[in-house]
C-alpha atoms as a PDB file:
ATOM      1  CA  UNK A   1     140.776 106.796 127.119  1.00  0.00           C
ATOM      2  CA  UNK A   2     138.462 104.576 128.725  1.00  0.00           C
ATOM      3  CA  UNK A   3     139.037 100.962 130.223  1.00  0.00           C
ATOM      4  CA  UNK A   4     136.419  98.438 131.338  1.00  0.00           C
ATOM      5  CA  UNK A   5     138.599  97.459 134.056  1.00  0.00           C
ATOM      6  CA  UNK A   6     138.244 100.937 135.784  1.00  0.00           C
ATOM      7  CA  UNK A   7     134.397 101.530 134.927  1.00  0.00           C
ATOM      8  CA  UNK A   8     132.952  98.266 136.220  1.00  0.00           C
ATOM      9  CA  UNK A   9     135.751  97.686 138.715  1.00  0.00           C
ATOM     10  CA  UNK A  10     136.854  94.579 137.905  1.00  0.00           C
ATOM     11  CA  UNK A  11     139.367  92.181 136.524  1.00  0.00           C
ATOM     12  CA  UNK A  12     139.660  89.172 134.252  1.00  0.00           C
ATOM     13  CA  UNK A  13     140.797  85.936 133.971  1.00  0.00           C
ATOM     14  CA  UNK A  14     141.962  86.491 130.266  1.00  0.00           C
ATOM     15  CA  UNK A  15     141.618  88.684 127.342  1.00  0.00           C
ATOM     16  CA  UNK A  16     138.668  87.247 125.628  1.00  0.00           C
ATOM     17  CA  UNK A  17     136.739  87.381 128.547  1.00  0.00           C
ATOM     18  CA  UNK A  18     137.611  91.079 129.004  1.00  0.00           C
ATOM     19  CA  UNK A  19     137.222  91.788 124.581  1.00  0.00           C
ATOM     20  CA  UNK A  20     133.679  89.654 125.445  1.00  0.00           C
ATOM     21  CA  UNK A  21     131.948  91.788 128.202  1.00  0.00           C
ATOM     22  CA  UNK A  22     133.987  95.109 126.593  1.00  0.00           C
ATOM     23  CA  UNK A  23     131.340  94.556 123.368  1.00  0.00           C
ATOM     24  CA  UNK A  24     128.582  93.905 125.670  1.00  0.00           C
ATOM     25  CA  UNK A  25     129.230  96.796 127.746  1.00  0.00           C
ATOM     26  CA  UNK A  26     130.143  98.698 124.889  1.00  0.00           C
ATOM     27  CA  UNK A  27     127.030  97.755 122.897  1.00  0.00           C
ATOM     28  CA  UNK A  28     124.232  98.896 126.016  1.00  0.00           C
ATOM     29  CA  UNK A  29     126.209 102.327 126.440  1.00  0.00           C
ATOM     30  CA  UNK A  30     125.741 102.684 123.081  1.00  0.00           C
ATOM     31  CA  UNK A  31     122.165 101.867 122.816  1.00  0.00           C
ATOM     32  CA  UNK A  32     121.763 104.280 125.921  1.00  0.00           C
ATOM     33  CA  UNK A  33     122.949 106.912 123.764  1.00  0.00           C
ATOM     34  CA  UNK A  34     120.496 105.880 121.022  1.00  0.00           C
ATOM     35  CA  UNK A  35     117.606 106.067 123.733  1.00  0.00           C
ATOM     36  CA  UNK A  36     118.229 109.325 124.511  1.00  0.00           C
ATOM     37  CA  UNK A  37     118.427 110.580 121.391  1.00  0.00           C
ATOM     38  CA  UNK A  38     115.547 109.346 119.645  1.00  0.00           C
ATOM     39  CA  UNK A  39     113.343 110.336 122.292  1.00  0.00           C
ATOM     40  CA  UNK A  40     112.709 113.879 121.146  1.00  0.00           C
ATOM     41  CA  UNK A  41     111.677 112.553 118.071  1.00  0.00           C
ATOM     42  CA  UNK A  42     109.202 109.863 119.437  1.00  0.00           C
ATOM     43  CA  UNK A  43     110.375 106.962 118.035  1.00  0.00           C
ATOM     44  CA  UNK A  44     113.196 104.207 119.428  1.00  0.00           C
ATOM     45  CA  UNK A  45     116.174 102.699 117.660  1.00  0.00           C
ATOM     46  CA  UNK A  46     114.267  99.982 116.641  1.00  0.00           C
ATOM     47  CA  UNK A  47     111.645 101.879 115.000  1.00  0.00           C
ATOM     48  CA  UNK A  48     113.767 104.183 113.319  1.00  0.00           C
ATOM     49  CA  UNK A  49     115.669 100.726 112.138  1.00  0.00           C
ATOM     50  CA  UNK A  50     112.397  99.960 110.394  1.00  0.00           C
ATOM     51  CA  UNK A  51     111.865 103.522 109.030  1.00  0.00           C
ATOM     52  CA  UNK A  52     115.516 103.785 107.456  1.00  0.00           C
ATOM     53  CA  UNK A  53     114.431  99.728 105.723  1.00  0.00           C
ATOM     54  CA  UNK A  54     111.871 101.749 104.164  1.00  0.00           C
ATOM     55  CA  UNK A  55     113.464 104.446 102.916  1.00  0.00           C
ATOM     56  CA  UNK A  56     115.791 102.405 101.434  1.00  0.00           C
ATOM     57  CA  UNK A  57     113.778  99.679  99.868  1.00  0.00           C
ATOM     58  CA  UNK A  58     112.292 102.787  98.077  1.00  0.00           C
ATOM     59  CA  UNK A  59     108.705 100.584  97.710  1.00  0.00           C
ATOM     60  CA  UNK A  60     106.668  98.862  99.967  1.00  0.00           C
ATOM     61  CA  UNK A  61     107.807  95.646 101.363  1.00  0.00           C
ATOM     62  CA  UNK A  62     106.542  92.382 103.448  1.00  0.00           C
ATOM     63  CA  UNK A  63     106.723  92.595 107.136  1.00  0.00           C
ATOM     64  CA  UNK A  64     109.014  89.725 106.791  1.00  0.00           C
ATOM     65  CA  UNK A  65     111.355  91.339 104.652  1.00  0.00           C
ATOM     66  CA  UNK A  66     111.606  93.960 107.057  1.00  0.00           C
ATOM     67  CA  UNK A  67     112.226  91.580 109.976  1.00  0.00           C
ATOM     68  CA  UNK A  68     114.968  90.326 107.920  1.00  0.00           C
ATOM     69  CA  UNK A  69     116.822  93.149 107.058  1.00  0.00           C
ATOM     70  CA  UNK A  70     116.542  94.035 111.261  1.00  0.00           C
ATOM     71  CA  UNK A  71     119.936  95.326 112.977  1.00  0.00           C
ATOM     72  CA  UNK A  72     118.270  93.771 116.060  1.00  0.00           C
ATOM     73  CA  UNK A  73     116.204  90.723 115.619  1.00  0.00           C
ATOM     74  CA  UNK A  74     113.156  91.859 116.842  1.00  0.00           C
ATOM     75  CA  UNK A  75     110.376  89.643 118.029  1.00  0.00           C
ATOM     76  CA  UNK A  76     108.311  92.491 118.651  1.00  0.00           C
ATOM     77  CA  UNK A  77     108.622  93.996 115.166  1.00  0.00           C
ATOM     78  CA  UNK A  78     104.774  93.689 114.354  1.00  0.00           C
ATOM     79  CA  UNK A  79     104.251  95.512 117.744  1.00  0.00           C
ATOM     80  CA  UNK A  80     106.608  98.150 116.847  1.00  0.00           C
ATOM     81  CA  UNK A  81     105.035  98.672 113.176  1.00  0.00           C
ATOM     82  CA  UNK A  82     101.978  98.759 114.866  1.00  0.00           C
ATOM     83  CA  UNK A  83     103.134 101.844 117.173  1.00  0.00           C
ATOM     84  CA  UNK A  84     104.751 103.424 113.542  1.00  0.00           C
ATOM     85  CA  UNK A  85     100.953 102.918 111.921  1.00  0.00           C
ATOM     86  CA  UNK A  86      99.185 104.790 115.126  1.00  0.00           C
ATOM     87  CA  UNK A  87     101.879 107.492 114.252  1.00  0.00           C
ATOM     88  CA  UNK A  88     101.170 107.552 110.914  1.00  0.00           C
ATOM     89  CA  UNK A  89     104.671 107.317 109.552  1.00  0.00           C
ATOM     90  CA  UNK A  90     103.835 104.132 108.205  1.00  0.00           C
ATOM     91  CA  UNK A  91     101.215 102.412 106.434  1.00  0.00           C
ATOM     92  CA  UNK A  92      99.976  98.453 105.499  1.00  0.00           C
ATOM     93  CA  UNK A  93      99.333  97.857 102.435  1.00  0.00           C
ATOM     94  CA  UNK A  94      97.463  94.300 100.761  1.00  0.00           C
ATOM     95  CA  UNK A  95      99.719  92.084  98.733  1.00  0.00           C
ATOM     96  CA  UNK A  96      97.128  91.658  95.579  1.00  0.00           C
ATOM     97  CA  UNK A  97      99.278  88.555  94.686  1.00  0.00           C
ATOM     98  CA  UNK A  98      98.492  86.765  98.520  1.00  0.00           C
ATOM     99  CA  UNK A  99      95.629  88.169 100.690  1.00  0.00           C
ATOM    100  CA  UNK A 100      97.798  86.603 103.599  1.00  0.00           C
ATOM    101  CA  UNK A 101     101.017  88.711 103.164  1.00  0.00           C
ATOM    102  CA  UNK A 102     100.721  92.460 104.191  1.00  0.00           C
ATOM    103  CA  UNK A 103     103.534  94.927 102.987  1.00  0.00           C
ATOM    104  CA  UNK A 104     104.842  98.222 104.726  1.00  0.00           C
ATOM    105  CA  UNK A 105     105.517 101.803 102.944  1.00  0.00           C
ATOM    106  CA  UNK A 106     106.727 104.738 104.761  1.00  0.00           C
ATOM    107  CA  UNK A 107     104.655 107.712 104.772  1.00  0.00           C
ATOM    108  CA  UNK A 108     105.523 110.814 103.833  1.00  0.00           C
ATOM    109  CA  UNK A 109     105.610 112.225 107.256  1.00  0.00           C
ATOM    110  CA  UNK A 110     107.546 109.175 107.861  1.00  0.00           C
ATOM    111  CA  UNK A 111     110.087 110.689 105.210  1.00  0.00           C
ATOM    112  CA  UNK A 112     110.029 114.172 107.204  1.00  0.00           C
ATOM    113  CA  UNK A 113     111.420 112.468 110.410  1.00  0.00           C
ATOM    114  CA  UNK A 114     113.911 110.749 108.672  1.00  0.00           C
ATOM    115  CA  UNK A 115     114.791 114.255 107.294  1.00  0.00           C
ATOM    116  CA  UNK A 116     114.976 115.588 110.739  1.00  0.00           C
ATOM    117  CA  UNK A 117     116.926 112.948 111.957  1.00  0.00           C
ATOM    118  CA  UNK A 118     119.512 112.935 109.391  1.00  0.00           C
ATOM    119  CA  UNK A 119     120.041 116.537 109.988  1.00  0.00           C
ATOM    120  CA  UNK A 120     121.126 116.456 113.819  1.00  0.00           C
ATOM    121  CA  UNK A 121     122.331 112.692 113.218  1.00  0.00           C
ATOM    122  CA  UNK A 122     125.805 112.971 114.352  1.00  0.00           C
ATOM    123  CA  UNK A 123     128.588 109.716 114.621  1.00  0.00           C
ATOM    124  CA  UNK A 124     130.273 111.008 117.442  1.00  0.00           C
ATOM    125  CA  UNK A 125     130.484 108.067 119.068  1.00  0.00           C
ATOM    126  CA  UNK A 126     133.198 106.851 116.763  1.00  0.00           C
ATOM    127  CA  UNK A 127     135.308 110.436 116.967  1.00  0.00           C
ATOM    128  CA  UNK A 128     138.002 109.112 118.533  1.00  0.00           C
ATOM    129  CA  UNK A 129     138.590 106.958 115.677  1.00  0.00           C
ATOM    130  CA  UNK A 130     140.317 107.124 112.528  1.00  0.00           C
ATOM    131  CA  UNK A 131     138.635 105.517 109.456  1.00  0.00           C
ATOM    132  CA  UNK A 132     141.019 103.110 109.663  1.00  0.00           C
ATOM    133  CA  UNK A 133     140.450 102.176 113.132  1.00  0.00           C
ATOM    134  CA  UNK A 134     136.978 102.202 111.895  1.00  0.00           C
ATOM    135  CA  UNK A 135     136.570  99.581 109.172  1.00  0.00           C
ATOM    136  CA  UNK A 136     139.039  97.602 111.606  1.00  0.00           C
ATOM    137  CA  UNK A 137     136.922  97.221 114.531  1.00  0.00           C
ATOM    138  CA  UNK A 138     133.936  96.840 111.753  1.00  0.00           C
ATOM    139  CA  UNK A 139     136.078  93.717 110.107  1.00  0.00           C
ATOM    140  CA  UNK A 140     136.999  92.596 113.740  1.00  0.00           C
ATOM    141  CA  UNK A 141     133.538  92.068 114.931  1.00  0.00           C
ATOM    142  CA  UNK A 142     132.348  90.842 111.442  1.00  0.00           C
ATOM    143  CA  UNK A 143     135.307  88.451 112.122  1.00  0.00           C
ATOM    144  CA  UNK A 144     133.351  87.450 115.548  1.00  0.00           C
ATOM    145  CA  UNK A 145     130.035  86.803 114.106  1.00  0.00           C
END
């Protein structure tokens, strides 16, 4: 099992402090992981993030409702929708209601990565726990926000 203590070397003046950088260290391994594994497919977490939204909105939708729905608050997120148009896995589409608002559909080869994703998708990460442990740590950190 691991413990903080041992992989940064360090100790703490108290608990929280230890629980506190334990989520932040815990969070950037974890994105680490996500790095790597996205890579083959082109893409980063973020922009898959965007490409799941649309799959599950199941229709085009405003940029803004994208941004919204975000697991990370991007600032970028027009920059990374822009990199998702160039690959063609998404496309902009005019509001007819407001010339000013633009909305977002996944493409269909936007549909075939998601495909390929989901089928060497694993959630390893969370092995060692039991679904218990699971929704606990879930309601824990839902309990911190």
């Amino acid at each position: 099992m691991g413990d903080i203590s041992k992989d940064i070397k360090t100790t703490f003046p108290n608990t929280k402090v230890k629980a506190l950088l334990n989520i932040i260290y815990t969070a950037n391994w974890i994105s680490s992981i996500q790095n790597e594994f996205f890579k083959p497919f082109g893409i980063s977490p973020q922009q898959f993030n965007i490409l799941r939204i649309l799959r599950g909105a199941g229709k085009p939708i405003s940029v803004q409702s994208i941004k919204d729905r975000m697991l990370e608050r991007a600032p970028n997120a027009t920059r990374l929708m822009d990199k998702l148009c160039a690959k063609e896995l998404i496309n902009r589409v005019p509001c007819p209601e407001d010339r000013r608002v633009v909305h977002i559909e996944i493409t269909k080869k936007g549909l075939q990565l998601l495909k390929e994703i989901d089928a060497t998708f694993k959630d390893d990460l969370l092995h060692k726990l039991s679904n218990e442990e699971a929704s606990e740590l879930s309601d824990l950190l839902d309990k911190i926000r």
